[in-house]
PDB file of N, CA and C in Angstrom:
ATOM      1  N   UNK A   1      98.791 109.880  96.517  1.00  0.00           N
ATOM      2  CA  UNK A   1      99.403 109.494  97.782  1.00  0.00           C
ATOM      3  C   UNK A   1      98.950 108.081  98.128  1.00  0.00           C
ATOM      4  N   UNK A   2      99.801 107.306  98.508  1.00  0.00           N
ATOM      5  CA  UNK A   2      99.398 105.969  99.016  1.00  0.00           C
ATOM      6  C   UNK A   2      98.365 106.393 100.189  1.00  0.00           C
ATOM      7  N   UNK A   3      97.423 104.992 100.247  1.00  0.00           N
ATOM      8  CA  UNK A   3      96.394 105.126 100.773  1.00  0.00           C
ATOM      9  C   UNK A   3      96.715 104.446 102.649  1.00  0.00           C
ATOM     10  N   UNK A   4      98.267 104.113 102.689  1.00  0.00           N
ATOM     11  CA  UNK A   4      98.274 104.063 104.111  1.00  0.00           C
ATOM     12  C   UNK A   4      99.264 105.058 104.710  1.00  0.00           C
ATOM     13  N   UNK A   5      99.307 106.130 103.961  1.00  0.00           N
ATOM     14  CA  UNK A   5      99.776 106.974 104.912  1.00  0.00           C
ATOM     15  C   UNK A   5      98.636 108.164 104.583  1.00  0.00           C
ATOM     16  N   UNK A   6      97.829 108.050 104.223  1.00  0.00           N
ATOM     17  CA  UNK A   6      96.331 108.880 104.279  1.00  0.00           C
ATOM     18  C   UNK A   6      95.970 109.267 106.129  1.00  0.00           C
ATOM     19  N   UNK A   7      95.547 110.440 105.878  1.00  0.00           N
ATOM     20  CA  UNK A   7      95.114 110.949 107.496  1.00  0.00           C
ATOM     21  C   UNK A   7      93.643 109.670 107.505  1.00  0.00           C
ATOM     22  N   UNK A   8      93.015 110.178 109.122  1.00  0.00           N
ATOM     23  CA  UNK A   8      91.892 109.112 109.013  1.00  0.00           C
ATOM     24  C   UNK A   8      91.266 110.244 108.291  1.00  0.00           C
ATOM     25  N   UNK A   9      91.033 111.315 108.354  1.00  0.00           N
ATOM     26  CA  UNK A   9      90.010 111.862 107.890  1.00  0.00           C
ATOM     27  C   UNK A   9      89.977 111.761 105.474  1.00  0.00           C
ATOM     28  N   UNK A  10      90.820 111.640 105.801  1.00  0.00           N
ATOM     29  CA  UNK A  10      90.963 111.454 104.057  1.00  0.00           C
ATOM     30  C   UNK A  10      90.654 110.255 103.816  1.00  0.00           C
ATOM     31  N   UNK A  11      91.074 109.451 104.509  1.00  0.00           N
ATOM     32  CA  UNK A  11      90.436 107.595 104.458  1.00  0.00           C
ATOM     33  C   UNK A  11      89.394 107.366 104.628  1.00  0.00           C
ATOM     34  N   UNK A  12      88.862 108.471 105.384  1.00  0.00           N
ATOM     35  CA  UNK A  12      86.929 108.431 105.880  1.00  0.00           C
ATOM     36  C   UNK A  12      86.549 108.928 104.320  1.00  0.00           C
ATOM     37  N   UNK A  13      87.014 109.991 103.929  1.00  0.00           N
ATOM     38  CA  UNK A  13      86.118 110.916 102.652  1.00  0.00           C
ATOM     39  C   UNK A  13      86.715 109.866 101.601  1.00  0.00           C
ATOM     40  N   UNK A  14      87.837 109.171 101.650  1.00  0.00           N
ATOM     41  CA  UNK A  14      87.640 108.209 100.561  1.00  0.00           C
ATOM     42  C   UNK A  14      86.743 106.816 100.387  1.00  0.00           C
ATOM     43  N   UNK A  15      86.824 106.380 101.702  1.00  0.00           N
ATOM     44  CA  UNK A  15      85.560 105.349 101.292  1.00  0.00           C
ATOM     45  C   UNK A  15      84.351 106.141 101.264  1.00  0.00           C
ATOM     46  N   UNK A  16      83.681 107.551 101.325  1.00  0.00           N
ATOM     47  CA  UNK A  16      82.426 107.692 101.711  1.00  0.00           C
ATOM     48  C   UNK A  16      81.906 108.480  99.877  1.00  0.00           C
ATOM     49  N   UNK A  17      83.232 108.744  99.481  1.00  0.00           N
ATOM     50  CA  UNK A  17      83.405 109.464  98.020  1.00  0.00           C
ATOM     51  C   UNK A  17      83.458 107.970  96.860  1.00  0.00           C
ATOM     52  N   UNK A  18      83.435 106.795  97.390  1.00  0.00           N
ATOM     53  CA  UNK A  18      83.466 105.980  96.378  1.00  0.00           C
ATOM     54  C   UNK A  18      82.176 105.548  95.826  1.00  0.00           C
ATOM     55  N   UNK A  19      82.106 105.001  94.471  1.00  0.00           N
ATOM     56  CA  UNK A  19      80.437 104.723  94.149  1.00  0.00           C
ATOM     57  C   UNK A  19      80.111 103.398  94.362  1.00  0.00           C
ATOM     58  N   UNK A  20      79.084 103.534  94.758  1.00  0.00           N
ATOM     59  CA  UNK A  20      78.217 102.336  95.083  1.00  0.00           C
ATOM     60  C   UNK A  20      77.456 101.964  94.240  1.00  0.00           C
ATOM     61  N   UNK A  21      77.138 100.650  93.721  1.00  0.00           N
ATOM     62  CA  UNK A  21      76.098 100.168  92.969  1.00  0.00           C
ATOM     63  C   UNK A  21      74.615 100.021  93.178  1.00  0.00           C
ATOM     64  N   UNK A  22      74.412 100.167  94.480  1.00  0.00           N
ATOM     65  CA  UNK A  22      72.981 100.168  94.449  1.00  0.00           C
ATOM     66  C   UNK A  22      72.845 100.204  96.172  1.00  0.00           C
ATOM     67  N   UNK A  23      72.322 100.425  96.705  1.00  0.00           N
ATOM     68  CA  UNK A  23      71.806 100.970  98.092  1.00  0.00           C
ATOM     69  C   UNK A  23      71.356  99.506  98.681  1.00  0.00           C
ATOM     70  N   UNK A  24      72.026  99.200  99.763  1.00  0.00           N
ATOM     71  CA  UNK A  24      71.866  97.482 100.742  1.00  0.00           C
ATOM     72  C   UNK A  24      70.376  97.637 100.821  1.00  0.00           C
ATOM     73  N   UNK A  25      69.866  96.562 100.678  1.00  0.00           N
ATOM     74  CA  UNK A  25      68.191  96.413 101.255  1.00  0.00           C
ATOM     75  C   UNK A  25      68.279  95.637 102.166  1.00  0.00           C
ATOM     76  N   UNK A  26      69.319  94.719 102.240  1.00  0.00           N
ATOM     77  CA  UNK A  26      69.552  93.671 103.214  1.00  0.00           C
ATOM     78  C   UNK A  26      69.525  93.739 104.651  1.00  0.00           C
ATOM     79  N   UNK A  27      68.820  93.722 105.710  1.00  0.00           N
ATOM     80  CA  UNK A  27      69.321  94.026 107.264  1.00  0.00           C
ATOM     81  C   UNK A  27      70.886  93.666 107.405  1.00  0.00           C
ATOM     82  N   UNK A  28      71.311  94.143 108.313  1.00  0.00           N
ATOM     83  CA  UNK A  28      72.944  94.234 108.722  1.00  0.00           C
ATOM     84  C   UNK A  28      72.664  93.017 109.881  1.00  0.00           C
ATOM     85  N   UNK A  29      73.285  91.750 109.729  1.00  0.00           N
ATOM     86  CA  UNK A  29      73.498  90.868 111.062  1.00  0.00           C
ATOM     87  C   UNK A  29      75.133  90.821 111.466  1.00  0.00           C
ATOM     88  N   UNK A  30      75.384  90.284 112.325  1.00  0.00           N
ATOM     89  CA  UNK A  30      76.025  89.543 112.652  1.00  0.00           C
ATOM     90  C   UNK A  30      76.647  91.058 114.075  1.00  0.00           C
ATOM     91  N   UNK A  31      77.588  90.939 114.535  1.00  0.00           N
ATOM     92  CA  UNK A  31      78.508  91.733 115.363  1.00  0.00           C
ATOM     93  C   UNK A  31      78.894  93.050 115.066  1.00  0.00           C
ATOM     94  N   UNK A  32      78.550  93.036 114.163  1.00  0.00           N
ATOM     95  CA  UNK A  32      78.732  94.989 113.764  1.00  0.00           C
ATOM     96  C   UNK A  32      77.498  95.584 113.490  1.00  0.00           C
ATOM     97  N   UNK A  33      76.473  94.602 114.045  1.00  0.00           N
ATOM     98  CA  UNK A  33      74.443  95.009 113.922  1.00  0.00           C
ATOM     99  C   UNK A  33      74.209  95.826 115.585  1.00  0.00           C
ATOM    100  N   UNK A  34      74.715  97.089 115.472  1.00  0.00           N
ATOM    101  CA  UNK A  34      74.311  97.269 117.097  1.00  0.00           C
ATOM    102  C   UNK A  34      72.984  98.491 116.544  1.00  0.00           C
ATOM    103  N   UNK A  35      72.280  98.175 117.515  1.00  0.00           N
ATOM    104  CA  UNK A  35      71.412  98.923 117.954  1.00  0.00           C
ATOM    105  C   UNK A  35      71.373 100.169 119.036  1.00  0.00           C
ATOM    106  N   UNK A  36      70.278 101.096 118.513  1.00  0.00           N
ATOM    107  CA  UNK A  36      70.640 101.799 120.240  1.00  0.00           C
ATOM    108  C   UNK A  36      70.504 101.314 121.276  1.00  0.00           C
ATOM    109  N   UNK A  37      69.603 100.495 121.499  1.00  0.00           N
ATOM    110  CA  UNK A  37      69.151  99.729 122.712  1.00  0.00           C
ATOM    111  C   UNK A  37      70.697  99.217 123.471  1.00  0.00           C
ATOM    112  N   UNK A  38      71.279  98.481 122.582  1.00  0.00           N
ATOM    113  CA  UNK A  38      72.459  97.463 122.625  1.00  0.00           C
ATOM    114  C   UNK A  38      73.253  98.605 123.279  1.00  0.00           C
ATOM    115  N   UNK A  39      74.263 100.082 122.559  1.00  0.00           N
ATOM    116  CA  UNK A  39      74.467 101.017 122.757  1.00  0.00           C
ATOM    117  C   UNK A  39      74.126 101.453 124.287  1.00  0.00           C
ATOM    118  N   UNK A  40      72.871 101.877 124.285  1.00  0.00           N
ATOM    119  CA  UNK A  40      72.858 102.738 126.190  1.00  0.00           C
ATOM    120  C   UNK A  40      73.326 101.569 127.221  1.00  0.00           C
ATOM    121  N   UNK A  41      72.742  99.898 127.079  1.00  0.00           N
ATOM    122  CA  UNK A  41      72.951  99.209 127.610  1.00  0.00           C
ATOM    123  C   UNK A  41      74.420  99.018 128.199  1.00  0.00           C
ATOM    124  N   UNK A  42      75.132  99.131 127.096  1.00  0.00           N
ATOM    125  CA  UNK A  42      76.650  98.851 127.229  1.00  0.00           C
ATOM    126  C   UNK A  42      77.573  99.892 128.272  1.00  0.00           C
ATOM    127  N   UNK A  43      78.258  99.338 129.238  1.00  0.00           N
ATOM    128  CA  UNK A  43      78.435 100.074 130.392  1.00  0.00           C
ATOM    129  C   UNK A  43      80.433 100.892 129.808  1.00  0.00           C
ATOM    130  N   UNK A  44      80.359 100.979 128.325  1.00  0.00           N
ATOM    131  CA  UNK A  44      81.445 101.544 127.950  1.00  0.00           C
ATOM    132  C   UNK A  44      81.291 102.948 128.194  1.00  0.00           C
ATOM    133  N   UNK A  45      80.259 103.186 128.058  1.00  0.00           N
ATOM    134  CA  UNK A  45      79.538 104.839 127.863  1.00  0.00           C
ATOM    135  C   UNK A  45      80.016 105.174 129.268  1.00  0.00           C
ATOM    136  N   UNK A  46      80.540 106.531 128.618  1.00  0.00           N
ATOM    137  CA  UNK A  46      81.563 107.239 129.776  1.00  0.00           C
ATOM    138  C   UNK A  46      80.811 108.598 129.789  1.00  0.00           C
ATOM    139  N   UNK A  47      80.081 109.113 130.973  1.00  0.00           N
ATOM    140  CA  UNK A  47      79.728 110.536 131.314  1.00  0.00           C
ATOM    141  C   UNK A  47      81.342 111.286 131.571  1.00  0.00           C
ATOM    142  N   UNK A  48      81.093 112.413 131.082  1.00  0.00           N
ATOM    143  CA  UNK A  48      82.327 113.043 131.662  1.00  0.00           C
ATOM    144  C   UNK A  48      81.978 114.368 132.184  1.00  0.00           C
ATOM    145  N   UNK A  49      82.786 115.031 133.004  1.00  0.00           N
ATOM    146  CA  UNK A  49      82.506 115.563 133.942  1.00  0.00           C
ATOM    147  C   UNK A  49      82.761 117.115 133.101  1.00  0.00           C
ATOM    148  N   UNK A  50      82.513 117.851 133.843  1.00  0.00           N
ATOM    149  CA  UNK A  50      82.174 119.686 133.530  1.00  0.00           C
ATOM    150  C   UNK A  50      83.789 120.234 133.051  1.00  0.00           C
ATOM    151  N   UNK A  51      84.974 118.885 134.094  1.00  0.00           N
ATOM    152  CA  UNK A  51      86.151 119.465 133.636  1.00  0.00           C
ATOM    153  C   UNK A  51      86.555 118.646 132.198  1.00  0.00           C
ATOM    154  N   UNK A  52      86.326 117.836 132.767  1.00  0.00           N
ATOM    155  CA  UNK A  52      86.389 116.713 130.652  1.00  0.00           C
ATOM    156  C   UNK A  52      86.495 117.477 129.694  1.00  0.00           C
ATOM    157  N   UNK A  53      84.908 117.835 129.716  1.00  0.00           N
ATOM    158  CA  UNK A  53      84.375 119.186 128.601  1.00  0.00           C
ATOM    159  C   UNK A  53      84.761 120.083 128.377  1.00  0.00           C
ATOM    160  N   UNK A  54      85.711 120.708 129.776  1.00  0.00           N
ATOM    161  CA  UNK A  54      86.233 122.405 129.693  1.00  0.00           C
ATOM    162  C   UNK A  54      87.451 122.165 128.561  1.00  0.00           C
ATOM    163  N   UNK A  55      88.112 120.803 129.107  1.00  0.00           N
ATOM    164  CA  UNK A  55      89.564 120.545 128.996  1.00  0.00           C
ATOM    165  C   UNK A  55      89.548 120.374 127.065  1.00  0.00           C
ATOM    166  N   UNK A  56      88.051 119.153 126.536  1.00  0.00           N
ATOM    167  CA  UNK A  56      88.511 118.929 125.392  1.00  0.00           C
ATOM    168  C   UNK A  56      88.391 120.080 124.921  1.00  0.00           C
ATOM    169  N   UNK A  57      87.127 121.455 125.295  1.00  0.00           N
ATOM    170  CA  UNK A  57      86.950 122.382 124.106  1.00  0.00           C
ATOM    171  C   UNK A  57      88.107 123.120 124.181  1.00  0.00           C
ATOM    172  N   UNK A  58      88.944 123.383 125.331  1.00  0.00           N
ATOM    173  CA  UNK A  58      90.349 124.210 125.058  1.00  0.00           C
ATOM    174  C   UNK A  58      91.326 123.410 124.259  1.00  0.00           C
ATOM    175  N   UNK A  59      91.236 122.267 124.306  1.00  0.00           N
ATOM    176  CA  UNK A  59      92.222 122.109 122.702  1.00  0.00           C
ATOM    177  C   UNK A  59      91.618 121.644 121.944  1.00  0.00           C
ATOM    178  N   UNK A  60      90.533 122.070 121.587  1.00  0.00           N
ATOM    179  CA  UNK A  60      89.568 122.238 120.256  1.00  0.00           C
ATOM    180  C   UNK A  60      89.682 123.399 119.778  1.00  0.00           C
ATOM    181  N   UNK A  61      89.821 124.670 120.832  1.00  0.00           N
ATOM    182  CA  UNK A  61      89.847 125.997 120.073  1.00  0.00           C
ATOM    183  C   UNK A  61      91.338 126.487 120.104  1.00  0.00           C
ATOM    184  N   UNK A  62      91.980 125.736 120.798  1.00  0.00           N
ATOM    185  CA  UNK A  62      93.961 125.759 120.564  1.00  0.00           C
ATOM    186  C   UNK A  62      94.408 125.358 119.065  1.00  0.00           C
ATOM    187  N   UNK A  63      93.274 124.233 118.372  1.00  0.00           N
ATOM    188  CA  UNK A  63      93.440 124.098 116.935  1.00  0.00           C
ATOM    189  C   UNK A  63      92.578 124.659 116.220  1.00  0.00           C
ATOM    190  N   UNK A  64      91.593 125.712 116.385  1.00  0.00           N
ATOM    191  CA  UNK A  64      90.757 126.417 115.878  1.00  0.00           C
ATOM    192  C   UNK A  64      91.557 127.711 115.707  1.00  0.00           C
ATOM    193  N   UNK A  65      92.077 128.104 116.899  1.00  0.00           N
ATOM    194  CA  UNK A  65      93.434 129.536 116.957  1.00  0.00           C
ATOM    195  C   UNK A  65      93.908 129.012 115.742  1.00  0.00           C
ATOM    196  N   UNK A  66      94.952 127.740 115.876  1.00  0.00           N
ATOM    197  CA  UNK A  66      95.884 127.898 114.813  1.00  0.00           C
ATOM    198  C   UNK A  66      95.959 127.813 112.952  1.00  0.00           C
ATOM    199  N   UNK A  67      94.307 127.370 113.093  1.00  0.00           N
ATOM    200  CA  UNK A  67      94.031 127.155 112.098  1.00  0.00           C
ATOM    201  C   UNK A  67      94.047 126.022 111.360  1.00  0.00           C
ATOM    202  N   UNK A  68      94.445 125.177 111.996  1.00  0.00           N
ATOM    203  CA  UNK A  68      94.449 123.758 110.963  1.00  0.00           C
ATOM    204  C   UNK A  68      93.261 122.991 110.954  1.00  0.00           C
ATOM    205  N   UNK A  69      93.399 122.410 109.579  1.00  0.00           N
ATOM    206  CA  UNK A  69      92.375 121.480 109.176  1.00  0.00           C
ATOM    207  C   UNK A  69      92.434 119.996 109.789  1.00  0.00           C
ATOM    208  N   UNK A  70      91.323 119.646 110.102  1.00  0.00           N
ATOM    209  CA  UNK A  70      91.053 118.216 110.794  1.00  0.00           C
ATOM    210  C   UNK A  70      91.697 117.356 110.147  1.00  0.00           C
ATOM    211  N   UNK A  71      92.561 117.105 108.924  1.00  0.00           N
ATOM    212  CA  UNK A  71      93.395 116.264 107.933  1.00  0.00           C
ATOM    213  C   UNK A  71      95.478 116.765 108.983  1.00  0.00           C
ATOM    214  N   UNK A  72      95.251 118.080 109.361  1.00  0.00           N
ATOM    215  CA  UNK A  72      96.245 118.204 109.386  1.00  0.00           C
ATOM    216  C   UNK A  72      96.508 117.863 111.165  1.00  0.00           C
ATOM    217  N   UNK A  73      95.396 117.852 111.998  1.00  0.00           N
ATOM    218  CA  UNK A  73      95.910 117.529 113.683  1.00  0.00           C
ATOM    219  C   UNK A  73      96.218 116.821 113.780  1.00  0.00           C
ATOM    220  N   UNK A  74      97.266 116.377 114.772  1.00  0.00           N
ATOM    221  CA  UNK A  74      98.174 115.554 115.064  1.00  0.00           C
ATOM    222  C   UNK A  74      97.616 115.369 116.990  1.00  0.00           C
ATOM    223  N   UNK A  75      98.267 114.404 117.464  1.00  0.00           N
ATOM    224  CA  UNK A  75      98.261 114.273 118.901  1.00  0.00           C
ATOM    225  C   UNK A  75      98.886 115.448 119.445  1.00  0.00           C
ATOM    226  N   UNK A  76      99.546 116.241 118.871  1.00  0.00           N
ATOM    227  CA  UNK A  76     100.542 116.771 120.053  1.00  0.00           C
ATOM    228  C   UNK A  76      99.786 118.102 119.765  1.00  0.00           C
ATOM    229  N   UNK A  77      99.255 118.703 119.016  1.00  0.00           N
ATOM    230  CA  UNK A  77      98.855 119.853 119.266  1.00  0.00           C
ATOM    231  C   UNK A  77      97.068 119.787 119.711  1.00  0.00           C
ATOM    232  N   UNK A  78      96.518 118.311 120.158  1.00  0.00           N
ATOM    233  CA  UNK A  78      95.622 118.139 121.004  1.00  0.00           C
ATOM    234  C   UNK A  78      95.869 118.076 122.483  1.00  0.00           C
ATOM    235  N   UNK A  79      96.525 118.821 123.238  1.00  0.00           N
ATOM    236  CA  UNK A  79      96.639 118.131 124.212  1.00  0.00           C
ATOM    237  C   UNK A  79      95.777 117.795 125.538  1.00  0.00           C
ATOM    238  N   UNK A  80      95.646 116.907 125.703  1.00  0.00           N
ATOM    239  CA  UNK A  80      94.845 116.730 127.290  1.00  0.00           C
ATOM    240  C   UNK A  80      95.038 115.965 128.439  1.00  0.00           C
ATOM    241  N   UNK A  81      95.954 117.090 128.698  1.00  0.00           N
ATOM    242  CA  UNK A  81      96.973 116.445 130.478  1.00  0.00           C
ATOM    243  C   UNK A  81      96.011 115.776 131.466  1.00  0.00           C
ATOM    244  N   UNK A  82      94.585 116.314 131.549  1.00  0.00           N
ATOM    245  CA  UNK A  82      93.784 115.300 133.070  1.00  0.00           C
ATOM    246  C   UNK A  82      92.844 114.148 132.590  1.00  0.00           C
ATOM    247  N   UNK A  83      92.659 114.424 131.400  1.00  0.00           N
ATOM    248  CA  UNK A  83      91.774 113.283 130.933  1.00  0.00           C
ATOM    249  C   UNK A  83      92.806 111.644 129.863  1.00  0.00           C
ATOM    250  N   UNK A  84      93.527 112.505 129.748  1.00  0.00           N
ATOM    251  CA  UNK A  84      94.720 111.433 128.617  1.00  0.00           C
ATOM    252  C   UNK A  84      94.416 110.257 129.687  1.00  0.00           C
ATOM    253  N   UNK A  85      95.135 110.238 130.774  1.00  0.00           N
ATOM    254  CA  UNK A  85      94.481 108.500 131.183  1.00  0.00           C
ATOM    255  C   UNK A  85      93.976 107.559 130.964  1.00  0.00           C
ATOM    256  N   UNK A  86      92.500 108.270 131.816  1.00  0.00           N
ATOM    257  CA  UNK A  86      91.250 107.844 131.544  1.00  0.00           C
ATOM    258  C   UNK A  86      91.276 107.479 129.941  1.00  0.00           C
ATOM    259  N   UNK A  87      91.225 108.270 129.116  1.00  0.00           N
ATOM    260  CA  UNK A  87      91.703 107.952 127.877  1.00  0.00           C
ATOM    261  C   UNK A  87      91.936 106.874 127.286  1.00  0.00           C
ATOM    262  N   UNK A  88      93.291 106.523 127.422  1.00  0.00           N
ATOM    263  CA  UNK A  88      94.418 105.553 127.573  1.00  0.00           C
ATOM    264  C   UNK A  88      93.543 104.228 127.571  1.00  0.00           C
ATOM    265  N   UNK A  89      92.826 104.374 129.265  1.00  0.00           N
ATOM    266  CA  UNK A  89      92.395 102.619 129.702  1.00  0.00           C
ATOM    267  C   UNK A  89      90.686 102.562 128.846  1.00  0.00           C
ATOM    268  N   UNK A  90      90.597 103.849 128.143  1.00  0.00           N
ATOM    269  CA  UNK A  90      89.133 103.383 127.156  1.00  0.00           C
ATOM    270  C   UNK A  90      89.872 102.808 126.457  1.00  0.00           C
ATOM    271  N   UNK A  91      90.558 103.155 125.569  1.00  0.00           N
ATOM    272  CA  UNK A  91      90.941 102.888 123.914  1.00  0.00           C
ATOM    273  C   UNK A  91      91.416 100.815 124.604  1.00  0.00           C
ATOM    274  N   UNK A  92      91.634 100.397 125.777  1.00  0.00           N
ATOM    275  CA  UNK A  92      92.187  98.918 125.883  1.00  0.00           C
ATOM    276  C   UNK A  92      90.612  98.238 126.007  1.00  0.00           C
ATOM    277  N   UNK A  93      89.485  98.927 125.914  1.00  0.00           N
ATOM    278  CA  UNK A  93      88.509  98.485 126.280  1.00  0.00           C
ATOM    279  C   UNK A  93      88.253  97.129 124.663  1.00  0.00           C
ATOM    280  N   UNK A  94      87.751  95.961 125.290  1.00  0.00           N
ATOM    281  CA  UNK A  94      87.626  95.401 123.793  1.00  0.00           C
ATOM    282  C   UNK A  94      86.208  95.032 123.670  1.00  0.00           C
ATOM    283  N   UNK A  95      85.138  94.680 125.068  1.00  0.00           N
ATOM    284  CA  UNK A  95      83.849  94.695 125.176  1.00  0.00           C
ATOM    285  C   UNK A  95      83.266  94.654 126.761  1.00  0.00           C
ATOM    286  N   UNK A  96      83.945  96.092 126.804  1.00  0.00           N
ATOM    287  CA  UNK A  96      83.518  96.488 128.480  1.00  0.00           C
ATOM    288  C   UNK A  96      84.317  97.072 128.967  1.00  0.00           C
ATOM    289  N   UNK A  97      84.316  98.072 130.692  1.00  0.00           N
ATOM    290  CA  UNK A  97      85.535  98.032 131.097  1.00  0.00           C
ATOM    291  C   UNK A  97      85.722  96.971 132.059  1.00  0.00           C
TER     292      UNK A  97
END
């Protein structure tokens, strides 16, 4: 199968299934070097509330009922009517809200 119509999850197990020549010794710089520190600091981090949680695990176990594999979910049989928003204005976040 071409590799751009690959689910993410098959695109994840394919770069993580490829061989490597030898293990980085190198520190990681530049903009993709985050730390935890960097991480808690960053005011992206979203607490969510008791209903957040209720809402994602019911369509977590709406695709657990039906049986499909994490290669096979799609948006529409995730659904989440009170949080999709909120949602929405994370994913425009590019370094902050």
């Amino acid at each position: 199968m071409d590799a751009a119509y690959l689910s993410f999850a098959e695109q994840a197990l394919r770069y993580f299934d490829r061989p490597h020549e030898a293990v980085a010794r190198a520190p990681i710089g530049g903009p993709g070097a985050w730390r935890g520190d960097d991480l808690a600091a960053d005011a992206w981090i979203v607490p969510l509330d008791a209903a957040a949680v209720a809402e994602l695990e019911r369509a977590a176990e709406a695709v657990r009922a039906r049986g499909l594999a994490l290669a096979e979910v799609r948006r529409e049989d995730f659904p989440l009517p009170a949080i999709s928003p909120a949602i929405a204005r994370w994913s425009r976040y590019s370094s902050g809200p």
